[in-house]
C-alpha atoms as a PDB file:
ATOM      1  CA  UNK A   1      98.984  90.361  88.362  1.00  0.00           C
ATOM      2  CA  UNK A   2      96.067  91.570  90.139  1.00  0.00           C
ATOM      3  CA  UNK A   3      95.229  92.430  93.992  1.00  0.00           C
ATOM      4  CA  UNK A   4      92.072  91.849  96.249  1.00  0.00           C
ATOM      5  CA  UNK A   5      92.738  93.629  99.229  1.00  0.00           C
ATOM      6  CA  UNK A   6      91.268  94.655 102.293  1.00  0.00           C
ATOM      7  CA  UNK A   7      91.962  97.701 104.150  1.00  0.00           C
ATOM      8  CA  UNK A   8      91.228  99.153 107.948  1.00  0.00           C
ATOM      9  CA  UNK A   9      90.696 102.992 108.582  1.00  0.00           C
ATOM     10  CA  UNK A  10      92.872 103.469 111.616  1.00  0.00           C
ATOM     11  CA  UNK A  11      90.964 106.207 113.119  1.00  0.00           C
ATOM     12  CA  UNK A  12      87.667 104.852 112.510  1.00  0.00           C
ATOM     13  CA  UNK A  13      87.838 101.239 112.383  1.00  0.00           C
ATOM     14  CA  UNK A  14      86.329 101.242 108.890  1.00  0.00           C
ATOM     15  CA  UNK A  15      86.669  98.447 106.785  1.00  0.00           C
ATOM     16  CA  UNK A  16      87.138  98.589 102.649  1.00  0.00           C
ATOM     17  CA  UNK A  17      87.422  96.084 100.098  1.00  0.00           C
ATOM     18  CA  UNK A  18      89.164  96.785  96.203  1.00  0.00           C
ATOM     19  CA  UNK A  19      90.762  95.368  93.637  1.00  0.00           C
ATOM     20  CA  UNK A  20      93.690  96.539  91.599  1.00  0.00           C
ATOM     21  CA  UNK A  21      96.836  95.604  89.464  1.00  0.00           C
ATOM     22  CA  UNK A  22      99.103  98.219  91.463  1.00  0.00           C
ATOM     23  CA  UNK A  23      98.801  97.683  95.126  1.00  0.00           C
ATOM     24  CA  UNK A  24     101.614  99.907  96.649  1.00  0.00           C
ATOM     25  CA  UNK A  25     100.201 102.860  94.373  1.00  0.00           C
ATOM     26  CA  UNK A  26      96.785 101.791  95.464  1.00  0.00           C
ATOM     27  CA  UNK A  27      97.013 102.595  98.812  1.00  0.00           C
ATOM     28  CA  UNK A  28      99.296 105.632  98.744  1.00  0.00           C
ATOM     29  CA  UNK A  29      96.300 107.022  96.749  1.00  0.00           C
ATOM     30  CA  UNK A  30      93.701 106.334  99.659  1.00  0.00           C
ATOM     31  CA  UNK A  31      95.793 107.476 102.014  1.00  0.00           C
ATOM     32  CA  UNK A  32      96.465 110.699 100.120  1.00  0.00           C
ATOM     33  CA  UNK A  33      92.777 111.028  99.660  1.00  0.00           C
ATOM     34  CA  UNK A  34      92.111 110.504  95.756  1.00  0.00           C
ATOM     35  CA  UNK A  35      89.504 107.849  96.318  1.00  0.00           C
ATOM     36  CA  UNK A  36      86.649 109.379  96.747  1.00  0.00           C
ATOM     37  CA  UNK A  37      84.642 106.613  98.885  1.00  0.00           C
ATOM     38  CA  UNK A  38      87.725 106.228 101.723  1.00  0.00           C
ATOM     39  CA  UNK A  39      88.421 109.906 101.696  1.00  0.00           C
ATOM     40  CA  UNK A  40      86.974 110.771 105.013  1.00  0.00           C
ATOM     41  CA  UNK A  41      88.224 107.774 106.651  1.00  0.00           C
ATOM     42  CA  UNK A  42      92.204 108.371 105.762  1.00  0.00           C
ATOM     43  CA  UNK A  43      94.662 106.740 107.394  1.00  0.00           C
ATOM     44  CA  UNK A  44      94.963 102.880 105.915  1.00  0.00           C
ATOM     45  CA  UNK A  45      96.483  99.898 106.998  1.00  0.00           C
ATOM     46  CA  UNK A  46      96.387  96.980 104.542  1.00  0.00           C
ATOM     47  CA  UNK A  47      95.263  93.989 106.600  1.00  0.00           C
ATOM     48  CA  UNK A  48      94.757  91.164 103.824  1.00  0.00           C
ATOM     49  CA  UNK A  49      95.504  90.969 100.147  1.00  0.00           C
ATOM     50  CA  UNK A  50      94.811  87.973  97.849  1.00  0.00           C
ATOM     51  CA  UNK A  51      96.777  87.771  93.957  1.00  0.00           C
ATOM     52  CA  UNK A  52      94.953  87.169  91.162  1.00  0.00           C
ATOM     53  CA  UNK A  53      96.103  86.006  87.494  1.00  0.00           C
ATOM     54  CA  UNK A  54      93.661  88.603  85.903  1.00  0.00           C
ATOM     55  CA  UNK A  55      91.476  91.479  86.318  1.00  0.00           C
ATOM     56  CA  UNK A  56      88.696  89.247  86.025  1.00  0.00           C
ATOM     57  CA  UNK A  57      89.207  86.753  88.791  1.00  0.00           C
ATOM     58  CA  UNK A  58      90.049  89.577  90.972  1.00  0.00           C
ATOM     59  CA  UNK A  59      86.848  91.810  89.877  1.00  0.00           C
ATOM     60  CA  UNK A  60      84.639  88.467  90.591  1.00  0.00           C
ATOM     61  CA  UNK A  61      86.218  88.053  93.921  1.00  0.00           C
ATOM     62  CA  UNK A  62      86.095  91.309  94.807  1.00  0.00           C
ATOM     63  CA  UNK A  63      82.411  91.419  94.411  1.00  0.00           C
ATOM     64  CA  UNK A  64      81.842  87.792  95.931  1.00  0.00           C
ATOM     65  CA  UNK A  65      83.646  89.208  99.082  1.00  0.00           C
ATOM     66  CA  UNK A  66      81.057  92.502  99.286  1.00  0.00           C
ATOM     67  CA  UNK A  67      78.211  91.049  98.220  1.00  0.00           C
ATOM     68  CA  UNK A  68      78.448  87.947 100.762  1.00  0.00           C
ATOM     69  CA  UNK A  69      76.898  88.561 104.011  1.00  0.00           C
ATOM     70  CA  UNK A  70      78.537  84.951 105.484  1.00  0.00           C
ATOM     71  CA  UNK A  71      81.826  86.079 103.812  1.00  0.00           C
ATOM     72  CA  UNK A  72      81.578  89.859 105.151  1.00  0.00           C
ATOM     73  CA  UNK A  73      81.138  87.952 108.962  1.00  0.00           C
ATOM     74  CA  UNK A  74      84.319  86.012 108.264  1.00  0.00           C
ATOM     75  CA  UNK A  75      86.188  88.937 107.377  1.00  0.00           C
ATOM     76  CA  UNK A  76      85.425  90.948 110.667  1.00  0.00           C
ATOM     77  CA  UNK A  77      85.955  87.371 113.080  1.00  0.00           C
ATOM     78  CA  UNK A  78      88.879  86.689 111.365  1.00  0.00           C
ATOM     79  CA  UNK A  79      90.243  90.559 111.859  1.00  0.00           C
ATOM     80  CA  UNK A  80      89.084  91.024 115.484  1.00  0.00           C
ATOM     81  CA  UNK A  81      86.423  93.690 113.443  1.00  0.00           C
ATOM     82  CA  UNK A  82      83.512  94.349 116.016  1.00  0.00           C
ATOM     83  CA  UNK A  83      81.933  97.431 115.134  1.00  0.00           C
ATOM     84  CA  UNK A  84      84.052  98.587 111.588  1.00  0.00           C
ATOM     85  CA  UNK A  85      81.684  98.948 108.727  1.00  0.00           C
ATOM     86  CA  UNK A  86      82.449  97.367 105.416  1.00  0.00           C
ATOM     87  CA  UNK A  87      82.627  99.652 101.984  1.00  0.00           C
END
């Protein structure tokens, strides 16, 4: 099983978007600082996952929801985002 999930800095607001089949290790490792694109932005609250069968309908999703500007809009209404950039 694979994850799409959607995470909120809580100090900064900042919004990112991943994929991947382990989603409590996932986030312990953002929150620890081992990814290097949400390092600066540490702490993370998970606020939305989606399952996938495979990594490959998770990878296409995952890029349909960053590359979308109409999806990316629905994702910061739908969260109450204002001002939080999306990674």
């Amino acid at each position: 099983m694979y994850f799409v999930y959607i995470l909120e800095s809580l100090n900064t607001g900042r919004i990112y978007i991943g994929m991947t089949e382990n989603i409590e290790q996932r986030i312990k490792e953002h929150n620890a600082g081992r990814v290097s694109s949400t390092k600066g932005y540490r702490s993370y609250s998970v606020i939305y996952t989606e399952e996938y069968p495979d990594k490959t309908s998770a990878r296409k999703r995952e890029i349909q929801i960053k590359k979308s500007g109409v999806t990316r809009r629905e994702i910061k209404m739908r969260f109450g985002l204002k001002n939080g950039s999306i990674v």
